[in-house]
Structure formats: C-alpha cells, structure tokens
PDB file of N, CA and C in Angstrom:
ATOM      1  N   UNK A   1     222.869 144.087  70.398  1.00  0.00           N
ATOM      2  CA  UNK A   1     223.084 142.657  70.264  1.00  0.00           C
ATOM      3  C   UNK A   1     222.425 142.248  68.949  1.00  0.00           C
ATOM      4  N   UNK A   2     222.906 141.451  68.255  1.00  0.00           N
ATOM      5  CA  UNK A   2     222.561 141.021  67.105  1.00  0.00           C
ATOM      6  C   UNK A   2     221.302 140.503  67.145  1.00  0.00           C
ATOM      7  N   UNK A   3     220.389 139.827  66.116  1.00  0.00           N
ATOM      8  CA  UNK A   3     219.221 139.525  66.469  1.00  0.00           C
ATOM      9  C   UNK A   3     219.176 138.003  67.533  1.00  0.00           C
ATOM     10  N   UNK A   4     219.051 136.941  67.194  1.00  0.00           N
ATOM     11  CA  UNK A   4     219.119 135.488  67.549  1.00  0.00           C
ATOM     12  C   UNK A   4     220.134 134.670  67.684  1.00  0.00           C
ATOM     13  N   UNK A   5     221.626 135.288  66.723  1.00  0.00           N
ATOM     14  CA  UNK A   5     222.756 134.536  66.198  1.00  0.00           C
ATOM     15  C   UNK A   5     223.542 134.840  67.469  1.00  0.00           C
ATOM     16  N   UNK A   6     223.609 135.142  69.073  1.00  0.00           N
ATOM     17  CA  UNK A   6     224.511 135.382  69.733  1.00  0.00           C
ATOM     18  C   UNK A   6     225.857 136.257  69.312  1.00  0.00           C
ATOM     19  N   UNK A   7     225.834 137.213  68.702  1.00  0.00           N
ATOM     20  CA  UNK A   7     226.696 137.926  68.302  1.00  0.00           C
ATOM     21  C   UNK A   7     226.395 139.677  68.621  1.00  0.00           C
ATOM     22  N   UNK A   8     227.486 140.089  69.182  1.00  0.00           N
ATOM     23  CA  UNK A   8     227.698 141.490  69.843  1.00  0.00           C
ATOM     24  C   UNK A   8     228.127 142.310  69.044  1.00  0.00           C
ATOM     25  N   UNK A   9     227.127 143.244  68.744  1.00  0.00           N
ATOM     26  CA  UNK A   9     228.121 144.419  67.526  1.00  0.00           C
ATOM     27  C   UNK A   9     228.434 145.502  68.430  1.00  0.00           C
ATOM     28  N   UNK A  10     229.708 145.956  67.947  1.00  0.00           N
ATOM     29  CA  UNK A  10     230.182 146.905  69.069  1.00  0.00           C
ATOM     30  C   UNK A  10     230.590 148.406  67.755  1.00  0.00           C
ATOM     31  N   UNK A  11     230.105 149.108  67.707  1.00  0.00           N
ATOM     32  CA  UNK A  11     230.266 150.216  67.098  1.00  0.00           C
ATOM     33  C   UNK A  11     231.615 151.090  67.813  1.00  0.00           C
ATOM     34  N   UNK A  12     232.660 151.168  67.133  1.00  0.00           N
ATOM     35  CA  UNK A  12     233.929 151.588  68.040  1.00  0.00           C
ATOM     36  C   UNK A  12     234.128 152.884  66.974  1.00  0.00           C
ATOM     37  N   UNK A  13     235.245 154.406  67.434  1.00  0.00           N
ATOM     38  CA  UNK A  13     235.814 154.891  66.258  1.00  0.00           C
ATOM     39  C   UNK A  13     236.565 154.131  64.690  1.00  0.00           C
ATOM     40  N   UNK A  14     236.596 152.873  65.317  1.00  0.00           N
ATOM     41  CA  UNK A  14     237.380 152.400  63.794  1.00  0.00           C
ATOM     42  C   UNK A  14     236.456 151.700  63.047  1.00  0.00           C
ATOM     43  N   UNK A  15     234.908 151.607  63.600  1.00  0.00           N
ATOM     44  CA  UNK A  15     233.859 150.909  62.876  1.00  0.00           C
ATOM     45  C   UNK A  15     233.271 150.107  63.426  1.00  0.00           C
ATOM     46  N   UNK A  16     232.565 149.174  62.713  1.00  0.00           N
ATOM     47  CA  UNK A  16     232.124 148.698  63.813  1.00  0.00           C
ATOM     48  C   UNK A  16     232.248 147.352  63.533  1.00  0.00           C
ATOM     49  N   UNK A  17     232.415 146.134  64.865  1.00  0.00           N
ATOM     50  CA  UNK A  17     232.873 145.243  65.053  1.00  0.00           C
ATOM     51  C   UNK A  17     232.111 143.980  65.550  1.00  0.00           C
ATOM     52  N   UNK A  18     231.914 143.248  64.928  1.00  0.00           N
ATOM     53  CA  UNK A  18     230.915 142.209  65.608  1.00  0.00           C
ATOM     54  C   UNK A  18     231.697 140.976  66.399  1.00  0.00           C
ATOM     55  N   UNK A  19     231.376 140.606  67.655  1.00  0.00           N
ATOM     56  CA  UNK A  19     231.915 139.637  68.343  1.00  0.00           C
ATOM     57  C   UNK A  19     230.968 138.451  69.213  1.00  0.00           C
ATOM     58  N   UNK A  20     231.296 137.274  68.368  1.00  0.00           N
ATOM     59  CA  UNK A  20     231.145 136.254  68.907  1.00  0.00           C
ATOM     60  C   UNK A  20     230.731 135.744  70.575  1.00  0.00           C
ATOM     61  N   UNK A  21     229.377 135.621  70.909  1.00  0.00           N
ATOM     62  CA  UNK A  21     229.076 135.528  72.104  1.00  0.00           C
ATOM     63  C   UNK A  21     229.174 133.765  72.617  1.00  0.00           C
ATOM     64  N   UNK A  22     229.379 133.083  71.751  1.00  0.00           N
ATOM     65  CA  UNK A  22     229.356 131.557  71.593  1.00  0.00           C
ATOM     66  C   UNK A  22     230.115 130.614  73.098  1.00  0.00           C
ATOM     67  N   UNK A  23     231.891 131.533  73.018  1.00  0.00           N
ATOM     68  CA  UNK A  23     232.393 130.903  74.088  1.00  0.00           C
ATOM     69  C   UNK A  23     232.309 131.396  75.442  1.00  0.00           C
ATOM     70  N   UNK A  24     231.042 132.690  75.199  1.00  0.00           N
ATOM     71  CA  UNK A  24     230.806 133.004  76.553  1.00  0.00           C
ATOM     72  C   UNK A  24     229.687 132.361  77.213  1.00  0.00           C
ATOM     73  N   UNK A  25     228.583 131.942  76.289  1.00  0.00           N
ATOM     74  CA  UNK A  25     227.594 131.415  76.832  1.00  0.00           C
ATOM     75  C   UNK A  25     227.677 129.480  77.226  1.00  0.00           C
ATOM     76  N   UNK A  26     228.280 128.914  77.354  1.00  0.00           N
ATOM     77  CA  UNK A  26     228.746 127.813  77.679  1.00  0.00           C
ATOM     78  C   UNK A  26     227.663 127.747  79.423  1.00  0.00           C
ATOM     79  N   UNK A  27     227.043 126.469  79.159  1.00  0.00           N
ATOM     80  CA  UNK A  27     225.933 126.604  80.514  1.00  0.00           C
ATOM     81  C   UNK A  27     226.528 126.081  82.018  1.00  0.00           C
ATOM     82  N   UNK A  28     227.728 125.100  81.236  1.00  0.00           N
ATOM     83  CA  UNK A  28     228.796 124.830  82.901  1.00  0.00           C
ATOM     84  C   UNK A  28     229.229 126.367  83.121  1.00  0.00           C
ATOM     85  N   UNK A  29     229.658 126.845  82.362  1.00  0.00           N
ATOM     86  CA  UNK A  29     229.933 128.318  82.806  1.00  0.00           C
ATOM     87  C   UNK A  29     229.177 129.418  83.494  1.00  0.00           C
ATOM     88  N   UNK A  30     228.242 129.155  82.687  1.00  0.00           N
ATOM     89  CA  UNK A  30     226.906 130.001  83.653  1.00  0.00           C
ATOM     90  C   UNK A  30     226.301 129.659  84.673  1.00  0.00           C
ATOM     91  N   UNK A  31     226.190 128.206  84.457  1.00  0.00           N
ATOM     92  CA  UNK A  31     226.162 127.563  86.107  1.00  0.00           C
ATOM     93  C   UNK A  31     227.242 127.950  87.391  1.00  0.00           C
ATOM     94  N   UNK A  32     228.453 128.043  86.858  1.00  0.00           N
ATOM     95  CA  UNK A  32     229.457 128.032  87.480  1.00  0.00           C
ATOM     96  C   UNK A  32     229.783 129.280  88.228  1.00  0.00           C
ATOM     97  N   UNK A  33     229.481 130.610  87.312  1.00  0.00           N
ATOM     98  CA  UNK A  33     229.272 131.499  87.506  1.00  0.00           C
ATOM     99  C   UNK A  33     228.300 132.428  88.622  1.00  0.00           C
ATOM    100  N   UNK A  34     227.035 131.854  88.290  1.00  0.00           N
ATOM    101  CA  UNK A  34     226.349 131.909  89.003  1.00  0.00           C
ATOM    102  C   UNK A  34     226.206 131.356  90.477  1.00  0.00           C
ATOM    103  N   UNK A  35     226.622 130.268  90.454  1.00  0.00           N
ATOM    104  CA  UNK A  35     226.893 129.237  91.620  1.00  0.00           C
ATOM    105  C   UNK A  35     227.981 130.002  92.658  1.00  0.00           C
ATOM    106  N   UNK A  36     229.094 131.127  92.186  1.00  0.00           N
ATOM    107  CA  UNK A  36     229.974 131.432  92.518  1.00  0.00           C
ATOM    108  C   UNK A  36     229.801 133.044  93.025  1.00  0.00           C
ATOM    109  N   UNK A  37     228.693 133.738  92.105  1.00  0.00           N
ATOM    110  CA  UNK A  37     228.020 134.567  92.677  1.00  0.00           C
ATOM    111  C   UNK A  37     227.459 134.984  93.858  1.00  0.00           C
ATOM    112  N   UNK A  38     226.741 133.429  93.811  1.00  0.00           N
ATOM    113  CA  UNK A  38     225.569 133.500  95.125  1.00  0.00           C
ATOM    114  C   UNK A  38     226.512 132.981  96.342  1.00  0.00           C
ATOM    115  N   UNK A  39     227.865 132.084  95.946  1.00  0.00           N
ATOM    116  CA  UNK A  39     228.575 131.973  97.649  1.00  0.00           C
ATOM    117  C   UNK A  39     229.308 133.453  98.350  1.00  0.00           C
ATOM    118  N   UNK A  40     229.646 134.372  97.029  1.00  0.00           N
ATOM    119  CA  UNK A  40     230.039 135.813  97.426  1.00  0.00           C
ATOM    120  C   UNK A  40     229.209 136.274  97.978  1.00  0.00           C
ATOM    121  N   UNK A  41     227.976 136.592  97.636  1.00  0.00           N
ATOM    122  CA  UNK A  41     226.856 137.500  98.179  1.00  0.00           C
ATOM    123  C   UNK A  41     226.986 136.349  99.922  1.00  0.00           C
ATOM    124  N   UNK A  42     226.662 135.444  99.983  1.00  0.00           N
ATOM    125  CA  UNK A  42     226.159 134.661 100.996  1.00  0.00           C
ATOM    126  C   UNK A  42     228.033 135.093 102.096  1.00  0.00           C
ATOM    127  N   UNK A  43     228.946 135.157 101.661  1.00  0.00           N
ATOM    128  CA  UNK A  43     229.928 135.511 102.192  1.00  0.00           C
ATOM    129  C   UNK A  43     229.965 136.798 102.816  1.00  0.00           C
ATOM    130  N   UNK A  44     229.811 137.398 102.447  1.00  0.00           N
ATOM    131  CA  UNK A  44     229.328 138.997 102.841  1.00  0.00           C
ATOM    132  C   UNK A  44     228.756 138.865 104.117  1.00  0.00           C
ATOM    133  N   UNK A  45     227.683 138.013 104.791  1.00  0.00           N
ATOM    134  CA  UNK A  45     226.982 137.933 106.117  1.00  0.00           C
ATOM    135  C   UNK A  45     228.486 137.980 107.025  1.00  0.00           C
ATOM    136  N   UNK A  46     229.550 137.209 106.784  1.00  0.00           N
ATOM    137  CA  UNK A  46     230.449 136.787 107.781  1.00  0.00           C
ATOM    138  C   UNK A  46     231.167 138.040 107.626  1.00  0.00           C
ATOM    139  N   UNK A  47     231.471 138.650 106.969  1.00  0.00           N
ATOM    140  CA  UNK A  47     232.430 140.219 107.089  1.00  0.00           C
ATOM    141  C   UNK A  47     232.595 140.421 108.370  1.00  0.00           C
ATOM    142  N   UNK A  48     233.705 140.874 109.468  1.00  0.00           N
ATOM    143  CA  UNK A  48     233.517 141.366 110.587  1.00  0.00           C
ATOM    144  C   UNK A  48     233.434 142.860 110.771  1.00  0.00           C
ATOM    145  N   UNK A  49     232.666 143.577 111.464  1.00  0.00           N
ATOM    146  CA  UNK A  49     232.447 145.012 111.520  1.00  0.00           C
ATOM    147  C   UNK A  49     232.898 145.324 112.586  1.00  0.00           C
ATOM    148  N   UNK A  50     234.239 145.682 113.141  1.00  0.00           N
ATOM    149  CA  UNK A  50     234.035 146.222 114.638  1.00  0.00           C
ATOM    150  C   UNK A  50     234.049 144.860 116.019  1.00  0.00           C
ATOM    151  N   UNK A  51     234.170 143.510 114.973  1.00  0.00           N
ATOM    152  CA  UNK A  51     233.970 142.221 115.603  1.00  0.00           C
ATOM    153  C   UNK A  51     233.428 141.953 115.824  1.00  0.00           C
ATOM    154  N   UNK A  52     231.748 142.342 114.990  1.00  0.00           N
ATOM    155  CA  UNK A  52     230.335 141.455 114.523  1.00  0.00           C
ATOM    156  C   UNK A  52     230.667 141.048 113.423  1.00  0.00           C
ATOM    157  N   UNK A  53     230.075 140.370 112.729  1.00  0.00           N
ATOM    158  CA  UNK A  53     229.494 139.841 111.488  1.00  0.00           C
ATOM    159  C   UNK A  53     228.203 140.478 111.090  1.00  0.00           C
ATOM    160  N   UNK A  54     228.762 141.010 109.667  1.00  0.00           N
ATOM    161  CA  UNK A  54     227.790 142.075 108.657  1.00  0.00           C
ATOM    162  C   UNK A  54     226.460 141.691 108.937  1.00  0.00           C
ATOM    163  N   UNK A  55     226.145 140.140 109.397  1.00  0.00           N
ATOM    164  CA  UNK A  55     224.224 140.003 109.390  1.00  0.00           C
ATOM    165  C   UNK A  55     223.900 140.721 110.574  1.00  0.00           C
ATOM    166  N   UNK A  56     224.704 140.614 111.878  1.00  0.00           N
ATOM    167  CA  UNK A  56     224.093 140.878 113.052  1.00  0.00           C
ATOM    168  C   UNK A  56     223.674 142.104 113.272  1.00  0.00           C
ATOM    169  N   UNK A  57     223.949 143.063 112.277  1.00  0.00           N
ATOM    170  CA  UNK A  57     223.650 144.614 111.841  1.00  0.00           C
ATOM    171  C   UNK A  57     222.379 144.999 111.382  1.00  0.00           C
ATOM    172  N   UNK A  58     222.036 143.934 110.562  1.00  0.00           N
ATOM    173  CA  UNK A  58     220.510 144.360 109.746  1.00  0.00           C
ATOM    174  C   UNK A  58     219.530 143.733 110.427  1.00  0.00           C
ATOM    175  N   UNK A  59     218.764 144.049 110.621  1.00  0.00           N
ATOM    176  CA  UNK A  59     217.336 143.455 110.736  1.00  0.00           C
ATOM    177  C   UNK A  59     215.871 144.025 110.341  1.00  0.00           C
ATOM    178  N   UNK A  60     215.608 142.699 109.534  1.00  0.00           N
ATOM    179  CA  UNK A  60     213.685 143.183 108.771  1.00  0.00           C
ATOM    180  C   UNK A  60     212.977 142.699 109.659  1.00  0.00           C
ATOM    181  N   UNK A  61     211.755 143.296 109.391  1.00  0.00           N
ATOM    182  CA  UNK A  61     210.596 142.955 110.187  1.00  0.00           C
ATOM    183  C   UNK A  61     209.487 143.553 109.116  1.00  0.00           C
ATOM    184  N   UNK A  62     208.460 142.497 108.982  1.00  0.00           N
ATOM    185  CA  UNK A  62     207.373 142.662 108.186  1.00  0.00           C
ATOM    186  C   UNK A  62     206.147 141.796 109.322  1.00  0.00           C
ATOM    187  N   UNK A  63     205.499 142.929 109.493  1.00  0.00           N
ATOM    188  CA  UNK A  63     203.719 142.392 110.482  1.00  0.00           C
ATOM    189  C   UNK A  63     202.734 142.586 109.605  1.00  0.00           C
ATOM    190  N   UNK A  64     201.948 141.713 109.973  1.00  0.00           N
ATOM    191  CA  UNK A  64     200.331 142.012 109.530  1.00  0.00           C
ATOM    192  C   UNK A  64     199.233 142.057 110.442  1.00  0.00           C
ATOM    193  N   UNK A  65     198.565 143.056 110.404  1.00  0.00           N
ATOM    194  CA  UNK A  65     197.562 143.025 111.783  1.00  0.00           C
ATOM    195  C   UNK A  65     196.265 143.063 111.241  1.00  0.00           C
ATOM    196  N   UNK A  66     194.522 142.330 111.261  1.00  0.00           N
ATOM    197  CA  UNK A  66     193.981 142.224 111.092  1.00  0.00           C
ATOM    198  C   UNK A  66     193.007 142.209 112.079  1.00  0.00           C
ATOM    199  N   UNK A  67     191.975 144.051 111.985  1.00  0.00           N
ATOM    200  CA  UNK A  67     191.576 144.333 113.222  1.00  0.00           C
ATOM    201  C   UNK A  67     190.062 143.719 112.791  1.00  0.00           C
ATOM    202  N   UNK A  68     188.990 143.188 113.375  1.00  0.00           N
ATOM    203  CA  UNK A  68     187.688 142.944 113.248  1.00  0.00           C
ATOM    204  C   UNK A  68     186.903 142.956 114.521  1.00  0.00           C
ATOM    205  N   UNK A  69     186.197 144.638 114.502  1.00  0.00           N
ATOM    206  CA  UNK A  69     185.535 145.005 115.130  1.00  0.00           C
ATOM    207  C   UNK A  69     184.083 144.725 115.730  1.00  0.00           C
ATOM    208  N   UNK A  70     183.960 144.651 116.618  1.00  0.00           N
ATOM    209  CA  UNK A  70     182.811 144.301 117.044  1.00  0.00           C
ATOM    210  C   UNK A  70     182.100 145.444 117.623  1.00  0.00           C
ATOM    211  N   UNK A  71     182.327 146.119 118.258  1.00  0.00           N
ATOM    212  CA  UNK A  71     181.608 147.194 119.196  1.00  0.00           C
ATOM    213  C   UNK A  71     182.851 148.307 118.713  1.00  0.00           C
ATOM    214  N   UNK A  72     181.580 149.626 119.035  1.00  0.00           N
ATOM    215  CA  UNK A  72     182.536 151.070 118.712  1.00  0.00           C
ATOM    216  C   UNK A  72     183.204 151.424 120.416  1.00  0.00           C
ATOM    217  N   UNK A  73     184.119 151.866 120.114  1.00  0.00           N
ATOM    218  CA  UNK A  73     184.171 153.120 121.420  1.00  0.00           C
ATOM    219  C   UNK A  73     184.575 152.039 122.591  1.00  0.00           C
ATOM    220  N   UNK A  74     185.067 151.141 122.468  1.00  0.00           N
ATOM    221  CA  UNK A  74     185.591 149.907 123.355  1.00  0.00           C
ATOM    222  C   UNK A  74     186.447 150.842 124.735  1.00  0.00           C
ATOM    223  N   UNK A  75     186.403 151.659 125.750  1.00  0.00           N
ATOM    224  CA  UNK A  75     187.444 152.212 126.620  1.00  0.00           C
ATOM    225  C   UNK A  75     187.553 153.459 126.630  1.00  0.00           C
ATOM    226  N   UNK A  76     186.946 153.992 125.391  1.00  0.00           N
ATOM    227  CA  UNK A  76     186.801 155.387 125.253  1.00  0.00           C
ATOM    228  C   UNK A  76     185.981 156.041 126.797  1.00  0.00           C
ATOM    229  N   UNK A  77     185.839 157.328 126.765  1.00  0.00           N
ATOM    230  CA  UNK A  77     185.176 158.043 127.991  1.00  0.00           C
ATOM    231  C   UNK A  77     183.856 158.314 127.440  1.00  0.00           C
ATOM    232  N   UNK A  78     183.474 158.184 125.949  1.00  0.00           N
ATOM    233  CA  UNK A  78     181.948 158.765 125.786  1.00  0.00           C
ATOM    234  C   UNK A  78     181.236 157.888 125.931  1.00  0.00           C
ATOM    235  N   UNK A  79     181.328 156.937 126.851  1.00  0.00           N
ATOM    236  CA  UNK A  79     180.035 155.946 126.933  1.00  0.00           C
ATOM    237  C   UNK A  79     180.106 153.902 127.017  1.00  0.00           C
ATOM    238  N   UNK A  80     179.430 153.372 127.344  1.00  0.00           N
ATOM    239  CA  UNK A  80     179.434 151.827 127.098  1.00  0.00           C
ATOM    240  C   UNK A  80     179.571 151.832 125.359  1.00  0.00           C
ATOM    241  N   UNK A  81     179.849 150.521 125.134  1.00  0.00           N
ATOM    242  CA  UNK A  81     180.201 150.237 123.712  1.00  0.00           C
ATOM    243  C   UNK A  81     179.292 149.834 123.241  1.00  0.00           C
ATOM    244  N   UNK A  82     179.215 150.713 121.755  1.00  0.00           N
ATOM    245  CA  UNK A  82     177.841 150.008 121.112  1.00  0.00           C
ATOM    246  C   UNK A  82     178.194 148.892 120.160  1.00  0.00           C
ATOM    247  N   UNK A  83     177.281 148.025 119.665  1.00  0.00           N
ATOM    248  CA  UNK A  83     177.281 147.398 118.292  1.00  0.00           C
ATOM    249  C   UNK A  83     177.502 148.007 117.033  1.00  0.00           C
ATOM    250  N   UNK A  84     178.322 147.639 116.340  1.00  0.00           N
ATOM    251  CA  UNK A  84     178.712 148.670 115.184  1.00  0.00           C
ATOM    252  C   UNK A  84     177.040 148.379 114.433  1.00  0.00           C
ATOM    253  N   UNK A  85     176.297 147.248 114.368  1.00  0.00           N
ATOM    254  CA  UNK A  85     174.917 147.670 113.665  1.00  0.00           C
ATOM    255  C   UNK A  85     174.723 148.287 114.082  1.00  0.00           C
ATOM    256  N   UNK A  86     174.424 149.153 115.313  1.00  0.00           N
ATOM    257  CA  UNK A  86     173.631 150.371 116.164  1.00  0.00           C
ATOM    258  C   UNK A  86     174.143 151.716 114.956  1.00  0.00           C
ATOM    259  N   UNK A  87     173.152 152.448 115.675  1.00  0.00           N
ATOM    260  CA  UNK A  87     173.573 153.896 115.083  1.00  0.00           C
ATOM    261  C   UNK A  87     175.054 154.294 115.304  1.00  0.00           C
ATOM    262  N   UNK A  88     175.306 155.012 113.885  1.00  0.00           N
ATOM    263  CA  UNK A  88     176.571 155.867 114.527  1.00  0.00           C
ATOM    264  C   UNK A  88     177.277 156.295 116.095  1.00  0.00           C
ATOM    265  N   UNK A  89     178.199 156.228 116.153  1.00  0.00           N
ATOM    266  CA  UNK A  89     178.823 156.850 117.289  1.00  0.00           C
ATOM    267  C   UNK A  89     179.142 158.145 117.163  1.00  0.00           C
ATOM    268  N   UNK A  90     179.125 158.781 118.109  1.00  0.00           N
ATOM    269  CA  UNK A  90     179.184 160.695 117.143  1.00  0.00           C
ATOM    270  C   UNK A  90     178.825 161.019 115.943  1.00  0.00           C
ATOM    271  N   UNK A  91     177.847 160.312 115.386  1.00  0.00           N
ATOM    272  CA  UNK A  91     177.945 161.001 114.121  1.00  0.00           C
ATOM    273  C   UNK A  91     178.430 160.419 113.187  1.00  0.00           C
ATOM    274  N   UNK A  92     179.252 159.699 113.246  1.00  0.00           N
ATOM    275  CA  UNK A  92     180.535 159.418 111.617  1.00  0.00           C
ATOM    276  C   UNK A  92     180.237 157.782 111.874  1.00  0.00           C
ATOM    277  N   UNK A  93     180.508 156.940 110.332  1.00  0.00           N
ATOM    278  CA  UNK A  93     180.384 155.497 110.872  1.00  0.00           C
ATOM    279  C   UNK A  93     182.012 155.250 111.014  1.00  0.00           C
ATOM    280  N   UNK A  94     181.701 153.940 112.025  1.00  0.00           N
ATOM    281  CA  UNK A  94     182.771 153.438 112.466  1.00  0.00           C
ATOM    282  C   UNK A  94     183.360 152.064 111.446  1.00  0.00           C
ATOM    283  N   UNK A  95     184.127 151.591 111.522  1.00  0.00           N
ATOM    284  CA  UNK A  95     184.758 150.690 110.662  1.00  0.00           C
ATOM    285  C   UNK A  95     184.230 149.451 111.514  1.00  0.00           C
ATOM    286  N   UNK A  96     184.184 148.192 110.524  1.00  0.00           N
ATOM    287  CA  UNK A  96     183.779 146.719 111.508  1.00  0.00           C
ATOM    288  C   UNK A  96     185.715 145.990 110.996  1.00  0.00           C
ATOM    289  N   UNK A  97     185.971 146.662 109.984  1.00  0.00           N
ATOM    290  CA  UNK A  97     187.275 145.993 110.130  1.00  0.00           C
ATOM    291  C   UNK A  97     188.563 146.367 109.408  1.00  0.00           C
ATOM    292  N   UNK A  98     189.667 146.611 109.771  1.00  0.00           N
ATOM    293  CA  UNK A  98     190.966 147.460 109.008  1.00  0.00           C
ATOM    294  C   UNK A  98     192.164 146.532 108.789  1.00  0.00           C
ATOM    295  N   UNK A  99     192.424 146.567 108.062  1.00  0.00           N
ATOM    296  CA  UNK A  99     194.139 145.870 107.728  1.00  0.00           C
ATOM    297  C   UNK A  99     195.318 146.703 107.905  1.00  0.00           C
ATOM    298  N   UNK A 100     195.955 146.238 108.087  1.00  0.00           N
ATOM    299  CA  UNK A 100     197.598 147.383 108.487  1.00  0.00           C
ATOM    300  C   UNK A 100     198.499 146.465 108.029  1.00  0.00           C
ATOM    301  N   UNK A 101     199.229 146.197 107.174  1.00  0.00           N
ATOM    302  CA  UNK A 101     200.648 145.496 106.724  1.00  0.00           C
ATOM    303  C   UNK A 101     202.217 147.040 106.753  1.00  0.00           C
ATOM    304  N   UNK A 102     202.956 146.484 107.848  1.00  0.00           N
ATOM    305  CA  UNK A 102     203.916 147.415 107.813  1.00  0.00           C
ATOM    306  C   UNK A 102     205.409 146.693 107.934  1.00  0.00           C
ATOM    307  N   UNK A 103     206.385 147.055 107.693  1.00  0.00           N
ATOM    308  CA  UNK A 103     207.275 146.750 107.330  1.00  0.00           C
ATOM    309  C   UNK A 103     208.734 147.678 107.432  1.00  0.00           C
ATOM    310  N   UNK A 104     209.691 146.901 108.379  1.00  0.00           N
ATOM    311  CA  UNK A 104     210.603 147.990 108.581  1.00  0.00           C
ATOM    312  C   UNK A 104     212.388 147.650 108.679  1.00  0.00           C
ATOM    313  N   UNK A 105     213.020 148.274 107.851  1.00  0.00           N
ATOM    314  CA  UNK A 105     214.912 148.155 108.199  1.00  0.00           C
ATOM    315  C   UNK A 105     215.308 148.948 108.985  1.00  0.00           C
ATOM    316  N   UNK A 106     216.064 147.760 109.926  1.00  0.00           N
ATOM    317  CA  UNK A 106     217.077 148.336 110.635  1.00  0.00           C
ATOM    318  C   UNK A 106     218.239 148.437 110.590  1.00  0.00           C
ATOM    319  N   UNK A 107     219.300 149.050 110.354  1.00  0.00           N
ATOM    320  CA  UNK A 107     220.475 148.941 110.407  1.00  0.00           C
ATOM    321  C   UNK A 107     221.480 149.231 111.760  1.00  0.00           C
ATOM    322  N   UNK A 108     222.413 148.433 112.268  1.00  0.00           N
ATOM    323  CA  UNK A 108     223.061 149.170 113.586  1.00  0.00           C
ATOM    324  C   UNK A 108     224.844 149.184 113.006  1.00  0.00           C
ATOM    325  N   UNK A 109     224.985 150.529 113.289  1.00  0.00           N
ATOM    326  CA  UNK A 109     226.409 150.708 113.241  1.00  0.00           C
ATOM    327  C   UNK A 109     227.112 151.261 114.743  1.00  0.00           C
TER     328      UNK A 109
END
C-alpha cells in the first residue's frame, strides 16, 4: 500500500500498477458494509440443523471458583481439622487459598 495517499500498488507481470483506493473508502460505505456484516454473522444463529437452529448447538461456559481456607484436612480420615496457622499437616504446608478460572465449548451434533 502506498504510504498515506490511499493508493494500492499492485506489481503484476506487465508492471506495476497503482490503484486508487478513494472510491472504496467512502464511510457510508464502510458503515454500510459493516452494518451488513454483522446482520450475516448474527443470521447464522437461525440456520436450521436437522430442525434446530445453529445457536442451540453451542454452548460456553466460563466459572470462577475462589477457595479460602480455613482449616487443613476438613473430612479427611487423618484426624480433626487443624488451623492452617498450626503446624503443618503431614509434613508439607497447606494452602489458605487457590483460584481456579476454567472455561469450556460445547458443541452438539
């Protein structure tokens, strides 16, 4: 692309050719364009598959779980639950708190 001047050089076997980007960039057009884009994409949900509609196929799911611990070993068999200030539990320290963000597609055909 040319530098600033909206103009397309196109290097072809017969040389090369510069073309005018002027009556493409017109902003009702790009509005228009765009505007016309996004009702296609948004059209696509209604497609029938089998006599669903293309949305009823997908489904996201995004969780966030935010664990904050208080005591180790809550149900476990080695014992009542301690205070995570207390000493270790077996040995290893225990966490007072973990994050998990997971996220998943489904598709049904």
């Amino acid at each position: 692309m040319g530098e600033s001047t909206g103009t397309l050089i196109v290097n072809t076997g017969d040389g090369e050719r510069r073309l005018s980007l002027a009556p493409y960039l017109d902003p009702d057009a790009a509005e228009r364009a765009e505007r016309d884009a996004n009702a296609w994409i948004k059209s696509l949900r209604e497609v029938p598959i089998d006599g669903r509609p293309l949305r009823d196929r997908f489904l996201f799911r995004l969780s966030y779980i935010d664990y904050n611990y208080d005591y180790s070993g809550s149900g476990w068999h080695i014992g009542a639950p301690k205070p995570l200030d207390a000493s270790p539990v077996l040995g290893f320290p225990t966490y007072d708190s973990a994050k998990m963000i997971t996220a998943s597609f489904t598709v049904k055909f």
